[in-house]
PDB file of N, CA and C in Angstrom:
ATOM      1  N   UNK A   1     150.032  73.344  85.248  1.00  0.00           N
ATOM      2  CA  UNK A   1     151.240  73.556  84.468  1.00  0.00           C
ATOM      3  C   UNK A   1     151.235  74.976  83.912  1.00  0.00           C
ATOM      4  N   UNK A   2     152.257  75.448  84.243  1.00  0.00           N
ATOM      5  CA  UNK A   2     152.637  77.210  83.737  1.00  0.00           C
ATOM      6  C   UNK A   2     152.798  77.002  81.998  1.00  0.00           C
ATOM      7  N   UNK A   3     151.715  78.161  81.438  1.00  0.00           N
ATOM      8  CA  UNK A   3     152.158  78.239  80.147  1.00  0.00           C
ATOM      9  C   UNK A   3     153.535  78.815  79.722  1.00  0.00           C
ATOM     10  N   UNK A   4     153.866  78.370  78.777  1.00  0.00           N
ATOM     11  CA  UNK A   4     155.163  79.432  78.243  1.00  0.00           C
ATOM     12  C   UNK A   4     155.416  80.701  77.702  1.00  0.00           C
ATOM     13  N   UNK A   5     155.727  81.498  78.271  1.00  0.00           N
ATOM     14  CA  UNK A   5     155.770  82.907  77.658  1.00  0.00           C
ATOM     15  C   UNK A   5     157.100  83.028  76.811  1.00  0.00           C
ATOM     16  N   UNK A   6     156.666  84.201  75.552  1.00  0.00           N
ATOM     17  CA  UNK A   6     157.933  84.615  74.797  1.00  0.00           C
ATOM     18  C   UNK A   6     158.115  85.487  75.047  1.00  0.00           C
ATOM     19  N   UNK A   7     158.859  86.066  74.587  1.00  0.00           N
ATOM     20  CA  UNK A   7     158.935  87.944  75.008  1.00  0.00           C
ATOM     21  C   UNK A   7     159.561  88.473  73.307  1.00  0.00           C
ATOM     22  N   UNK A   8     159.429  89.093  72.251  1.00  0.00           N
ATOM     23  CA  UNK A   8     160.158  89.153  71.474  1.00  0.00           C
ATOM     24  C   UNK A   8     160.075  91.109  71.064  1.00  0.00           C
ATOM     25  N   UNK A   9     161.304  91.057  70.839  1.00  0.00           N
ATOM     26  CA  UNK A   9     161.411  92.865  70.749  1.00  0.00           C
ATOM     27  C   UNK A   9     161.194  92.861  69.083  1.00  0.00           C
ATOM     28  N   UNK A  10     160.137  93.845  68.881  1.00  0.00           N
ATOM     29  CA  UNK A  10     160.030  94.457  67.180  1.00  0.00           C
ATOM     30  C   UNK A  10     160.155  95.687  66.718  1.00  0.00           C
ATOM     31  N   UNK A  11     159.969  95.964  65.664  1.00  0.00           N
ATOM     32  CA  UNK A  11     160.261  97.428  65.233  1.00  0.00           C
ATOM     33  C   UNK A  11     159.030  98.306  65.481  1.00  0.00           C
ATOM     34  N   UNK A  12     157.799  97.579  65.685  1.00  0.00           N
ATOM     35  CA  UNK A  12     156.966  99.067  66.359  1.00  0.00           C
ATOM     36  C   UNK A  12     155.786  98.514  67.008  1.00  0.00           C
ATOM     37  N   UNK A  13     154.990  98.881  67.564  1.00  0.00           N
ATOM     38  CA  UNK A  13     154.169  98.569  68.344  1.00  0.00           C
ATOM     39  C   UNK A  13     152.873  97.771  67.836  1.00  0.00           C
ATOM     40  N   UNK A  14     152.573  96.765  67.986  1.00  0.00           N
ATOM     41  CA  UNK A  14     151.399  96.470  67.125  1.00  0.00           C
ATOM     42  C   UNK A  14     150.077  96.748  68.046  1.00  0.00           C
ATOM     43  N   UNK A  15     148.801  97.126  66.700  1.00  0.00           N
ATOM     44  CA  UNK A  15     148.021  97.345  66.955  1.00  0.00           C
ATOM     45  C   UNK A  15     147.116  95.902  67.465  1.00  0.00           C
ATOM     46  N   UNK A  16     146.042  96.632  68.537  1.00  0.00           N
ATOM     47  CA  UNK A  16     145.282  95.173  69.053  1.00  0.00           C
ATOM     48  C   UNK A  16     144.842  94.504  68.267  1.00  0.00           C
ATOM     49  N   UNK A  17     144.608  94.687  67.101  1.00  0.00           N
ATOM     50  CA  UNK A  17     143.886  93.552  66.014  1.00  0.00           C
ATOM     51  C   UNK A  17     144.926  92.514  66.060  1.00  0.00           C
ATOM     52  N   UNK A  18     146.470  93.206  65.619  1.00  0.00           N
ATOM     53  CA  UNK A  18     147.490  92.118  65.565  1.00  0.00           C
ATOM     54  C   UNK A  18     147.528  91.378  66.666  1.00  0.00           C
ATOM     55  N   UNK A  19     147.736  92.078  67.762  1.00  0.00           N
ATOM     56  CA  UNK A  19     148.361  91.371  68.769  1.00  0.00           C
ATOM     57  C   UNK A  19     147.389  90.055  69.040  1.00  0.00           C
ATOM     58  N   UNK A  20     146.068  90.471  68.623  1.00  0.00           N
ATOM     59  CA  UNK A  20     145.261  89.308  68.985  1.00  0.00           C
ATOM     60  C   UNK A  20     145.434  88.266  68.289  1.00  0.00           C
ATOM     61  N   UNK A  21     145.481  88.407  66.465  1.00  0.00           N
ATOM     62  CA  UNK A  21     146.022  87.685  65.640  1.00  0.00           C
ATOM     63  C   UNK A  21     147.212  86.620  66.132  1.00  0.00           C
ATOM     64  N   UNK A  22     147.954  87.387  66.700  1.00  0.00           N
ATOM     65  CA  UNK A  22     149.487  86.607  67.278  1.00  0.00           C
ATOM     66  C   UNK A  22     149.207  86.059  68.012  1.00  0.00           C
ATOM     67  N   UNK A  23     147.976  86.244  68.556  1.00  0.00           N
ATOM     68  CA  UNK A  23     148.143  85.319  70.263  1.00  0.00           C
ATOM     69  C   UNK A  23     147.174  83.662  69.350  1.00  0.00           C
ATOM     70  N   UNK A  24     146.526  84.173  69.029  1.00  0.00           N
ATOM     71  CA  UNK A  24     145.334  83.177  68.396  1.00  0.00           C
ATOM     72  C   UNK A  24     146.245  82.257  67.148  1.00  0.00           C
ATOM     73  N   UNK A  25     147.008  83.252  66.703  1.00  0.00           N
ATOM     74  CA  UNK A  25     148.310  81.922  65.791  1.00  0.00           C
ATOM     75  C   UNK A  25     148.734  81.289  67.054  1.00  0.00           C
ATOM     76  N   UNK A  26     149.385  81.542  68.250  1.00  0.00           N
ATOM     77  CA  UNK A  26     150.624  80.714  68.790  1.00  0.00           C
ATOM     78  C   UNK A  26     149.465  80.043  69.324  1.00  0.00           C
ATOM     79  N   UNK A  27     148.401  80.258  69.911  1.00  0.00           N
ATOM     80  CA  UNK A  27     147.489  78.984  70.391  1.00  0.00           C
ATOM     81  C   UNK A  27     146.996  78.159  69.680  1.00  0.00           C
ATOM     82  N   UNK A  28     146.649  78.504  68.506  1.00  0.00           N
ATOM     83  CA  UNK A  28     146.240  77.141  67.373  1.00  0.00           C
ATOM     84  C   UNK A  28     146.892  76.561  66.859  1.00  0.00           C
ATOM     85  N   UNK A  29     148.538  76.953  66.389  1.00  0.00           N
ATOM     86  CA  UNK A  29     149.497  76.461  65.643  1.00  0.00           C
ATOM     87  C   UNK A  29     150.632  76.319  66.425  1.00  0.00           C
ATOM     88  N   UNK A  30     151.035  74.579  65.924  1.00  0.00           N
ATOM     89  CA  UNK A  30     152.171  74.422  66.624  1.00  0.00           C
ATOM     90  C   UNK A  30     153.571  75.068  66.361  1.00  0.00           C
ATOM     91  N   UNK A  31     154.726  75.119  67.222  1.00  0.00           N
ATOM     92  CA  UNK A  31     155.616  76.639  67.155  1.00  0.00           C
ATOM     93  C   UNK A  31     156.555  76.096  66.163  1.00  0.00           C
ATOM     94  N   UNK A  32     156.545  74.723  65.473  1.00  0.00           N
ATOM     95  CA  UNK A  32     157.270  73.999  64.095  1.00  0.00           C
ATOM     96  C   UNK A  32     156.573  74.956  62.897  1.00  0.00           C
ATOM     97  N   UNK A  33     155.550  75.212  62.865  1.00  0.00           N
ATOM     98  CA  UNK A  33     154.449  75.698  61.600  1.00  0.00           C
ATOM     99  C   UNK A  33     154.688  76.800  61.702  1.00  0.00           C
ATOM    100  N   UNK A  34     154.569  77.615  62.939  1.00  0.00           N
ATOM    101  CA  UNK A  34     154.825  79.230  62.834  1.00  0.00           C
ATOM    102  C   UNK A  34     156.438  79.252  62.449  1.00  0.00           C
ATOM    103  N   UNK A  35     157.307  79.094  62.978  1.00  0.00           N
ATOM    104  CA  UNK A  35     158.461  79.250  62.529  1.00  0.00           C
ATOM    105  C   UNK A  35     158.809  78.851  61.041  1.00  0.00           C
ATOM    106  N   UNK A  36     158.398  77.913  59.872  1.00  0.00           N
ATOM    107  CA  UNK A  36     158.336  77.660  58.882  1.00  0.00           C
ATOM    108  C   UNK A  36     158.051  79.133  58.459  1.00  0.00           C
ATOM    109  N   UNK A  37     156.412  79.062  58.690  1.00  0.00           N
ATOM    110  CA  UNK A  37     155.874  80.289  58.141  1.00  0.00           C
ATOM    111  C   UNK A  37     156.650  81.423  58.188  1.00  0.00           C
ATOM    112  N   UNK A  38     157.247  81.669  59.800  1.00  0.00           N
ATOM    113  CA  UNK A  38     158.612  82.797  59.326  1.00  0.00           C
ATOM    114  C   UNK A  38     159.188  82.871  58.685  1.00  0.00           C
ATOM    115  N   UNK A  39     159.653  82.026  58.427  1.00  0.00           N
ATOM    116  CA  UNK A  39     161.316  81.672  57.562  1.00  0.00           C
ATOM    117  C   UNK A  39     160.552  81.843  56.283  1.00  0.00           C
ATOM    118  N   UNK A  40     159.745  81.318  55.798  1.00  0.00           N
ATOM    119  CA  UNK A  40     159.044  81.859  54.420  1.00  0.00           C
ATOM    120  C   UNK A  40     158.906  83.304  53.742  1.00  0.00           C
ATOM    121  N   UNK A  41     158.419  83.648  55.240  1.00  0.00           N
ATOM    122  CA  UNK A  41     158.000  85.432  55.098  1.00  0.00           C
ATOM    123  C   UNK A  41     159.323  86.422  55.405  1.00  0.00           C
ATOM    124  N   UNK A  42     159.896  85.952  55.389  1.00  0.00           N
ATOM    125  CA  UNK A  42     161.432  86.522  56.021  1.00  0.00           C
ATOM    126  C   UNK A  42     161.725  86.284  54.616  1.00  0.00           C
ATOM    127  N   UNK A  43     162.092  85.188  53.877  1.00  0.00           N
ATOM    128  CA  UNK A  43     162.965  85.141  52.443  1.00  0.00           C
ATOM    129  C   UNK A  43     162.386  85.897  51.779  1.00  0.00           C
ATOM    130  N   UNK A  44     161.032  85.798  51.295  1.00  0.00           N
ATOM    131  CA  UNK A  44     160.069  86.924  50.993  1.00  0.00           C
ATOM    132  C   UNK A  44     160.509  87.916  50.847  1.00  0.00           C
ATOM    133  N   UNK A  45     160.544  88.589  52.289  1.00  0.00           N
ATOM    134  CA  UNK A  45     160.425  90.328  52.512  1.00  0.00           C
ATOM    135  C   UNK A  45     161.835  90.434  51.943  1.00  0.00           C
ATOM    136  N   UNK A  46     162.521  89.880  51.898  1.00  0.00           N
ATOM    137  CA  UNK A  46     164.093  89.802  51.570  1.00  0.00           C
ATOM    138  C   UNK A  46     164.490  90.070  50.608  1.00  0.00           C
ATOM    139  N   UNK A  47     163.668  88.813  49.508  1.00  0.00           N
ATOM    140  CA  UNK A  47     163.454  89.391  48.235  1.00  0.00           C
ATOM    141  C   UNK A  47     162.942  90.440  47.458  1.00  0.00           C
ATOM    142  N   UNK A  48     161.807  90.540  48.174  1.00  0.00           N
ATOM    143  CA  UNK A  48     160.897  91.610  48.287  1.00  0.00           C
ATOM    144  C   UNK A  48     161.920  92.831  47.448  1.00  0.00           C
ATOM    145  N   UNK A  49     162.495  93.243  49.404  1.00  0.00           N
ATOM    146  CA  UNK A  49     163.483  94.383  49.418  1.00  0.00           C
ATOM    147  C   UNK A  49     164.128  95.014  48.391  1.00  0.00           C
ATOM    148  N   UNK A  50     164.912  93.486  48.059  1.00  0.00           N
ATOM    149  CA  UNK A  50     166.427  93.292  47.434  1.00  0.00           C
ATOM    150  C   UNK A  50     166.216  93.314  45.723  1.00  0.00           C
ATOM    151  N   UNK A  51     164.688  93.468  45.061  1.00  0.00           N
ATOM    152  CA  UNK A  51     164.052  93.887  44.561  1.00  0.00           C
ATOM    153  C   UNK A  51     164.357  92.629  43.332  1.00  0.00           C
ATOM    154  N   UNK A  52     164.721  91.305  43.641  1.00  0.00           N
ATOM    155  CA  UNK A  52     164.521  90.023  43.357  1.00  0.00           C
ATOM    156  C   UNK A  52     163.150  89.023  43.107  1.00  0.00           C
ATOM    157  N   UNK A  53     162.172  89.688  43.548  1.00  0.00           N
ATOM    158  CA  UNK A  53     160.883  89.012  43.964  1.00  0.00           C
ATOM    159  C   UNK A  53     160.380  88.941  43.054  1.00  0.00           C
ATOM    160  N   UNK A  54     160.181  87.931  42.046  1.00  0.00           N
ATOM    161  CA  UNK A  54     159.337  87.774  40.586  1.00  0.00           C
ATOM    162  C   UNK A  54     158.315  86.158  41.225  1.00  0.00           C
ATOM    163  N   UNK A  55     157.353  86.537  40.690  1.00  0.00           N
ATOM    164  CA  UNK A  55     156.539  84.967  41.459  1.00  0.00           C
ATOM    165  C   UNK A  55     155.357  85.080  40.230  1.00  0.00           C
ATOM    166  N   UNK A  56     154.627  83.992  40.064  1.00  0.00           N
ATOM    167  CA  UNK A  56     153.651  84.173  39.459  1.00  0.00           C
ATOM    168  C   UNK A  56     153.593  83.943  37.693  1.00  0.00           C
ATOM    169  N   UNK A  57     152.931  84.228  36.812  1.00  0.00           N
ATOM    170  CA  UNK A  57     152.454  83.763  35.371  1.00  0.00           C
ATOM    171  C   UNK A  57     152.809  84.911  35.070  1.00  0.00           C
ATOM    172  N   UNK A  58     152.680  86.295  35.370  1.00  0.00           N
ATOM    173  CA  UNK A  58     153.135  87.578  34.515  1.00  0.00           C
ATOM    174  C   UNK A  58     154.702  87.485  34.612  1.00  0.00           C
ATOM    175  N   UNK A  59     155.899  87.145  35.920  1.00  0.00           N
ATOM    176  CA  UNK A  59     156.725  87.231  35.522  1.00  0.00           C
ATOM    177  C   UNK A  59     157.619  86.161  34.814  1.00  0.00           C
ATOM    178  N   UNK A  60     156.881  84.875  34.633  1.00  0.00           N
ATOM    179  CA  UNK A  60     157.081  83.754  33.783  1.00  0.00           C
ATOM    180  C   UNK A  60     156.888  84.141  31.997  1.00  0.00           C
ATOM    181  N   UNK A  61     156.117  84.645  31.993  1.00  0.00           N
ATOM    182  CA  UNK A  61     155.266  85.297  30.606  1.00  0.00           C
ATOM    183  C   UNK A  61     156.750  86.719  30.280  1.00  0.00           C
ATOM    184  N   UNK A  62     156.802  87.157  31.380  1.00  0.00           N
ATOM    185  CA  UNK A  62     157.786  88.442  30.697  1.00  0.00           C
ATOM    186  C   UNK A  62     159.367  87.846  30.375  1.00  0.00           C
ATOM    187  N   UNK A  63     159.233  86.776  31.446  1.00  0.00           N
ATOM    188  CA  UNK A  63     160.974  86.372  31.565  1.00  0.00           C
ATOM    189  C   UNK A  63     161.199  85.741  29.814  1.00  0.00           C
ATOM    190  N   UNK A  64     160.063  85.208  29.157  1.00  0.00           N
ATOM    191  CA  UNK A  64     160.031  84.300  27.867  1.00  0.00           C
ATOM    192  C   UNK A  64     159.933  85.450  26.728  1.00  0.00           C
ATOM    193  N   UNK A  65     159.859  86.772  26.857  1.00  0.00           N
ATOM    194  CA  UNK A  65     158.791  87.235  25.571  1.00  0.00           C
ATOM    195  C   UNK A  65     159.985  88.658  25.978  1.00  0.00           C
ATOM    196  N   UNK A  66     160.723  88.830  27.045  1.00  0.00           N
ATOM    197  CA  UNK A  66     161.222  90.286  27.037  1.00  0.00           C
ATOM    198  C   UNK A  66     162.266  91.160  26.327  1.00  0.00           C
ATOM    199  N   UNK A  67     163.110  90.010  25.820  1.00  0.00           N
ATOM    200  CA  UNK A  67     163.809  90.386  24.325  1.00  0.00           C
ATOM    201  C   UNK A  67     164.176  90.062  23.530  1.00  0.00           C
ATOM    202  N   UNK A  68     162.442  89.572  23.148  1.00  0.00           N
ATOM    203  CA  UNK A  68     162.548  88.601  21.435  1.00  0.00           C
ATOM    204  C   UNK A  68     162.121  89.924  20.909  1.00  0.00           C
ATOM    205  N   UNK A  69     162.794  89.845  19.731  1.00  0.00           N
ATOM    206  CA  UNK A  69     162.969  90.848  18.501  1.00  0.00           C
ATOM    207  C   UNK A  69     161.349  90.073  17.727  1.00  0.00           C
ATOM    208  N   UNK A  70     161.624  90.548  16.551  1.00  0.00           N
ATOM    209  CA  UNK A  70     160.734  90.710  15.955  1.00  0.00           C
ATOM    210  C   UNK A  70     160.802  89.510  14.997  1.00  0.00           C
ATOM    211  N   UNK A  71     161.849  89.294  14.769  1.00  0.00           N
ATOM    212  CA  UNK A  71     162.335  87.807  13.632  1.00  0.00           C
ATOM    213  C   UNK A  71     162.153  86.531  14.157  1.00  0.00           C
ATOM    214  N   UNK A  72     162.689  86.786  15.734  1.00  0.00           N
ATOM    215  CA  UNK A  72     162.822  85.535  16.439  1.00  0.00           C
ATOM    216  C   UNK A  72     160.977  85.262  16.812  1.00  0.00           C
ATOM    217  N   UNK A  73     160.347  86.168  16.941  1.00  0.00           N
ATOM    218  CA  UNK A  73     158.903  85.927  17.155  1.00  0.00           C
ATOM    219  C   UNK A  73     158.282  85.529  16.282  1.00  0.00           C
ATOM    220  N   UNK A  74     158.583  85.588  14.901  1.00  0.00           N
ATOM    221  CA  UNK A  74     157.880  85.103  13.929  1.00  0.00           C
ATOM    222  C   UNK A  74     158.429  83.558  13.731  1.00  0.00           C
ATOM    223  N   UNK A  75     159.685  83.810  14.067  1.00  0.00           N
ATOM    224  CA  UNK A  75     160.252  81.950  13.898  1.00  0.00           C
ATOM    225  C   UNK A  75     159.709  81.011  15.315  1.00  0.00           C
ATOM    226  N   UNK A  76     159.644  81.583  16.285  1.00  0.00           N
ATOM    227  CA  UNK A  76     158.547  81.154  17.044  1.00  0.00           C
ATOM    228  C   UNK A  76     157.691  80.351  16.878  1.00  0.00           C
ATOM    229  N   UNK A  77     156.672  81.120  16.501  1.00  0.00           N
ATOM    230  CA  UNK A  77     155.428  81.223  15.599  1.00  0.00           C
ATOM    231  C   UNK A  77     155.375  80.531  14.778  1.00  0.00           C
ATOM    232  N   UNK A  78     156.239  79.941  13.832  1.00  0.00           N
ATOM    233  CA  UNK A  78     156.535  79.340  12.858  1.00  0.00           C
ATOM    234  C   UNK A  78     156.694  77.901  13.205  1.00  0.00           C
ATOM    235  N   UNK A  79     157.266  77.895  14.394  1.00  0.00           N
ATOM    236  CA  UNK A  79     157.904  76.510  15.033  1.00  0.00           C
ATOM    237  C   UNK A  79     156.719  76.540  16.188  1.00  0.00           C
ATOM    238  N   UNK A  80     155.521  76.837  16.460  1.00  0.00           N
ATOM    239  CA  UNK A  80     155.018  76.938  17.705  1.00  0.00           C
ATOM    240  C   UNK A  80     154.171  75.389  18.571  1.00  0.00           C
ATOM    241  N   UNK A  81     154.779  74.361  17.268  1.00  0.00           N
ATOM    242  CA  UNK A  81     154.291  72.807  18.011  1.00  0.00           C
ATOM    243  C   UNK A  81     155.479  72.944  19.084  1.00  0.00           C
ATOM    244  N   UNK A  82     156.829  72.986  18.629  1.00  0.00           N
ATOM    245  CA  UNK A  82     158.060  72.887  19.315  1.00  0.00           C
ATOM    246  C   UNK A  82     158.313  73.623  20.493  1.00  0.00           C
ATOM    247  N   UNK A  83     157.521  75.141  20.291  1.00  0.00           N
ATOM    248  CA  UNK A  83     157.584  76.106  21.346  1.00  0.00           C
ATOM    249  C   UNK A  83     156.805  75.331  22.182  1.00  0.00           C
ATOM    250  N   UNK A  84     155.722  75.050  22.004  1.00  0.00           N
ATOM    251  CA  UNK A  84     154.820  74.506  23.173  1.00  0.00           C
ATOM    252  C   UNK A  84     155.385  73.178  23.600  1.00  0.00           C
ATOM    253  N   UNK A  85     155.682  72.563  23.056  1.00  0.00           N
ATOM    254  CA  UNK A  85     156.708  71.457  23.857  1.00  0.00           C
ATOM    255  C   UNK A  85     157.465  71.720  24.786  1.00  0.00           C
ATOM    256  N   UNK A  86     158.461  72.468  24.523  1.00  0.00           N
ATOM    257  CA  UNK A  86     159.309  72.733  25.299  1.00  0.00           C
ATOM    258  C   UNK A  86     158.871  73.759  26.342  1.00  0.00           C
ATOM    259  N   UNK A  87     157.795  74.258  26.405  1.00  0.00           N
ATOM    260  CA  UNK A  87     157.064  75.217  27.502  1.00  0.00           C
ATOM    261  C   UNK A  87     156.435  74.166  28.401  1.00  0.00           C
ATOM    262  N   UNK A  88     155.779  72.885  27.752  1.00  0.00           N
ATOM    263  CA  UNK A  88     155.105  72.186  28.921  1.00  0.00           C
ATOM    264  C   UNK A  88     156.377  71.306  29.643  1.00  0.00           C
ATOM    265  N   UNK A  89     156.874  70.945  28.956  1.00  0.00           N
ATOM    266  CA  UNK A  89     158.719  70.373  29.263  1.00  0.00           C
ATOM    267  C   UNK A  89     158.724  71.292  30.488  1.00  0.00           C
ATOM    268  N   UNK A  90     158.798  72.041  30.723  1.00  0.00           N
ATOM    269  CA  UNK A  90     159.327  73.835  31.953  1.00  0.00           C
ATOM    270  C   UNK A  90     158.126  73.370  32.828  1.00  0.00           C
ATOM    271  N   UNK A  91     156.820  72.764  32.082  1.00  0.00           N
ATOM    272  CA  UNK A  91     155.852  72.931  33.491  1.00  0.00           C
ATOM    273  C   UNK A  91     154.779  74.115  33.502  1.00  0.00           C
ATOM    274  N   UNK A  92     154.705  74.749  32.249  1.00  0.00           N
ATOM    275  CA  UNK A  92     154.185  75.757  31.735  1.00  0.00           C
ATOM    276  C   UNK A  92     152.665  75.295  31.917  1.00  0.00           C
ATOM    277  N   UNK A  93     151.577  76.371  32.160  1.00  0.00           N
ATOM    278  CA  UNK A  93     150.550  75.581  31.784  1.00  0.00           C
ATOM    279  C   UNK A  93     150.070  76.338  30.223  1.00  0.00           C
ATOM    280  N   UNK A  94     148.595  75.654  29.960  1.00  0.00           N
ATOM    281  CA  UNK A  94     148.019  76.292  28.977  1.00  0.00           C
ATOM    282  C   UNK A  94     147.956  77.734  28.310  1.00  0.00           C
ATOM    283  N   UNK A  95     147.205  78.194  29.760  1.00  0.00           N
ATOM    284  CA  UNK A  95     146.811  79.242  29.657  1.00  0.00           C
ATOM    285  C   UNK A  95     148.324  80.341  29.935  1.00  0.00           C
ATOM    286  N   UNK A  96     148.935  79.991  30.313  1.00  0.00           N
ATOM    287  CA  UNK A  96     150.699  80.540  30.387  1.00  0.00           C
ATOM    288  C   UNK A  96     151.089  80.601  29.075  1.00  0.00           C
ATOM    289  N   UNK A  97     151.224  79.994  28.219  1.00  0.00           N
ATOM    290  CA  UNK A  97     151.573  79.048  27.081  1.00  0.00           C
ATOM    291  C   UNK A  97     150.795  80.091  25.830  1.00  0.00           C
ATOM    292  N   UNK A  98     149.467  80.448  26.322  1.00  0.00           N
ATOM    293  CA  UNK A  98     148.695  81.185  25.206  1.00  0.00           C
ATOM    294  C   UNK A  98     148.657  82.892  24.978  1.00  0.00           C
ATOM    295  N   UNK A  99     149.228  82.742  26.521  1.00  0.00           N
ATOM    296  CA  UNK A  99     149.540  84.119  26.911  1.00  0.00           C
ATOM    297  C   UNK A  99     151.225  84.254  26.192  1.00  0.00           C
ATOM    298  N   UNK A 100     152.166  83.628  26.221  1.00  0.00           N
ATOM    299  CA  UNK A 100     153.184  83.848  25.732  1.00  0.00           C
ATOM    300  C   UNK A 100     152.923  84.140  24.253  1.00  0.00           C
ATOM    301  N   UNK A 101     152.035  83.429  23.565  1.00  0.00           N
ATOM    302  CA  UNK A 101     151.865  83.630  22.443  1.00  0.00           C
ATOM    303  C   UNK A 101     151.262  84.637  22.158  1.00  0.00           C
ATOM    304  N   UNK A 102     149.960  85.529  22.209  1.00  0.00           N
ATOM    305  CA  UNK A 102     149.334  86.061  22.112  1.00  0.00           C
ATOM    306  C   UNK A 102     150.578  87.817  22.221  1.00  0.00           C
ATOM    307  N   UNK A 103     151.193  87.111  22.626  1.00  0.00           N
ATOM    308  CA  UNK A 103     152.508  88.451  23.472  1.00  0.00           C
ATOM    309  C   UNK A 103     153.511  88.302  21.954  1.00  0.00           C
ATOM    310  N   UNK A 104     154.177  87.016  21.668  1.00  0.00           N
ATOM    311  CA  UNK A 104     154.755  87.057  20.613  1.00  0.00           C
ATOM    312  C   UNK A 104     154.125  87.385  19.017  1.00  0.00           C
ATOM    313  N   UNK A 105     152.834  87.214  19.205  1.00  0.00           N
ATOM    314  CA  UNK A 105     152.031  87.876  17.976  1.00  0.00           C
ATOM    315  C   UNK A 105     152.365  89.334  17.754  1.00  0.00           C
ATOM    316  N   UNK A 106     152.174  89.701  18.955  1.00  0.00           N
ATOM    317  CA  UNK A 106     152.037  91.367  18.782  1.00  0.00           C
ATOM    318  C   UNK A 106     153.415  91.670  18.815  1.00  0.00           C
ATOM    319  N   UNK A 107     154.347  91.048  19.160  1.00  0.00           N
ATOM    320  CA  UNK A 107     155.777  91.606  18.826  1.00  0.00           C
ATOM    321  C   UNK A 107     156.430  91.076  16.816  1.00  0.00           C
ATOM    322  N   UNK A 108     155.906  90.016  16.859  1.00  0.00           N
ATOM    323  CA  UNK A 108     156.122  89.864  15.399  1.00  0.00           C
ATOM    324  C   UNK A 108     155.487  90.762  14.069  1.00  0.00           C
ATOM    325  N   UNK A 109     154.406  90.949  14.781  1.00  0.00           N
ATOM    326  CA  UNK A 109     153.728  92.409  13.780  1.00  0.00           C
ATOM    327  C   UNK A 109     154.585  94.073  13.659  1.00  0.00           C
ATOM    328  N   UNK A 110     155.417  93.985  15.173  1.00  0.00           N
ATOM    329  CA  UNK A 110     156.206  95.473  15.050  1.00  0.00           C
ATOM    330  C   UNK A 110     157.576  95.553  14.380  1.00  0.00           C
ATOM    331  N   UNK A 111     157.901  96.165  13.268  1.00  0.00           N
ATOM    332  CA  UNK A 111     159.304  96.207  12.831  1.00  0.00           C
ATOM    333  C   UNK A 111     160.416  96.513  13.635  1.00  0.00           C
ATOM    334  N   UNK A 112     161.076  95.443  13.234  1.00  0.00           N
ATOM    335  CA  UNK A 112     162.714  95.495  14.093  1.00  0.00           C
ATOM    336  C   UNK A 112     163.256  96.406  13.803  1.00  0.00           C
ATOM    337  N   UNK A 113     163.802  96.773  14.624  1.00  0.00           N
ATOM    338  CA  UNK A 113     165.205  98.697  14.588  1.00  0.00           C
ATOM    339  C   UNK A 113     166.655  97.935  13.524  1.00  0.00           C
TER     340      UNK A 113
END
């Protein structure tokens, strides 16, 4: 039985490390999994680009803490059984959670404009 060949045109030539990489993905992985994996890395680079791409605990931590004033951090702080409720409510973890705080400390210590 004849294997199947692809042929696919890209933007530049890959080096033999890759190409070997590519050959050793399409032989171990079925072409349902690689194509997922595209479509993943494609929204990605997309976002990437389009300069949308926030992922991760630092931009969770900045999206919560980036323009609380100085009043609202101390009332925070003040209320911080409630804050943490409603952070694990979101799915927040601990250490997310301590980091937000540790962030609203140091903004409640600086005087508001």
């Amino acid at each position: 039985m004849a294997k199947p060949v692809v042929e696919l045109p890209i933007s530049k030539k890959p080096t033999d490390a890759e190409l070997k990489k590519l050959k050793d993905y399409f032989k171990e992985m079925p072409v349902a999994e690689i194509l997922i994996g595209l479509k993943f890395a494609k929204n990605r680079w997309s976002a990437k680009d389009a300069g949308t791409l926030k992922v991760g605990r630092k931009s969770i931590i900045q999206k919560e803490v980036h323009s609380v004033t100085a009043e609202q951090a101390q009332w925070r702080l003040k209320n911080w059984k409630m804050m943490i409720a409603n952070y694990r409510r979101r799915g927040y973890s601990y250490p997310t959670i301590s980091r937000i705080k540790k962030i609203l400390v140091q903004k409640s210590k600086k005087k508001s404009r």
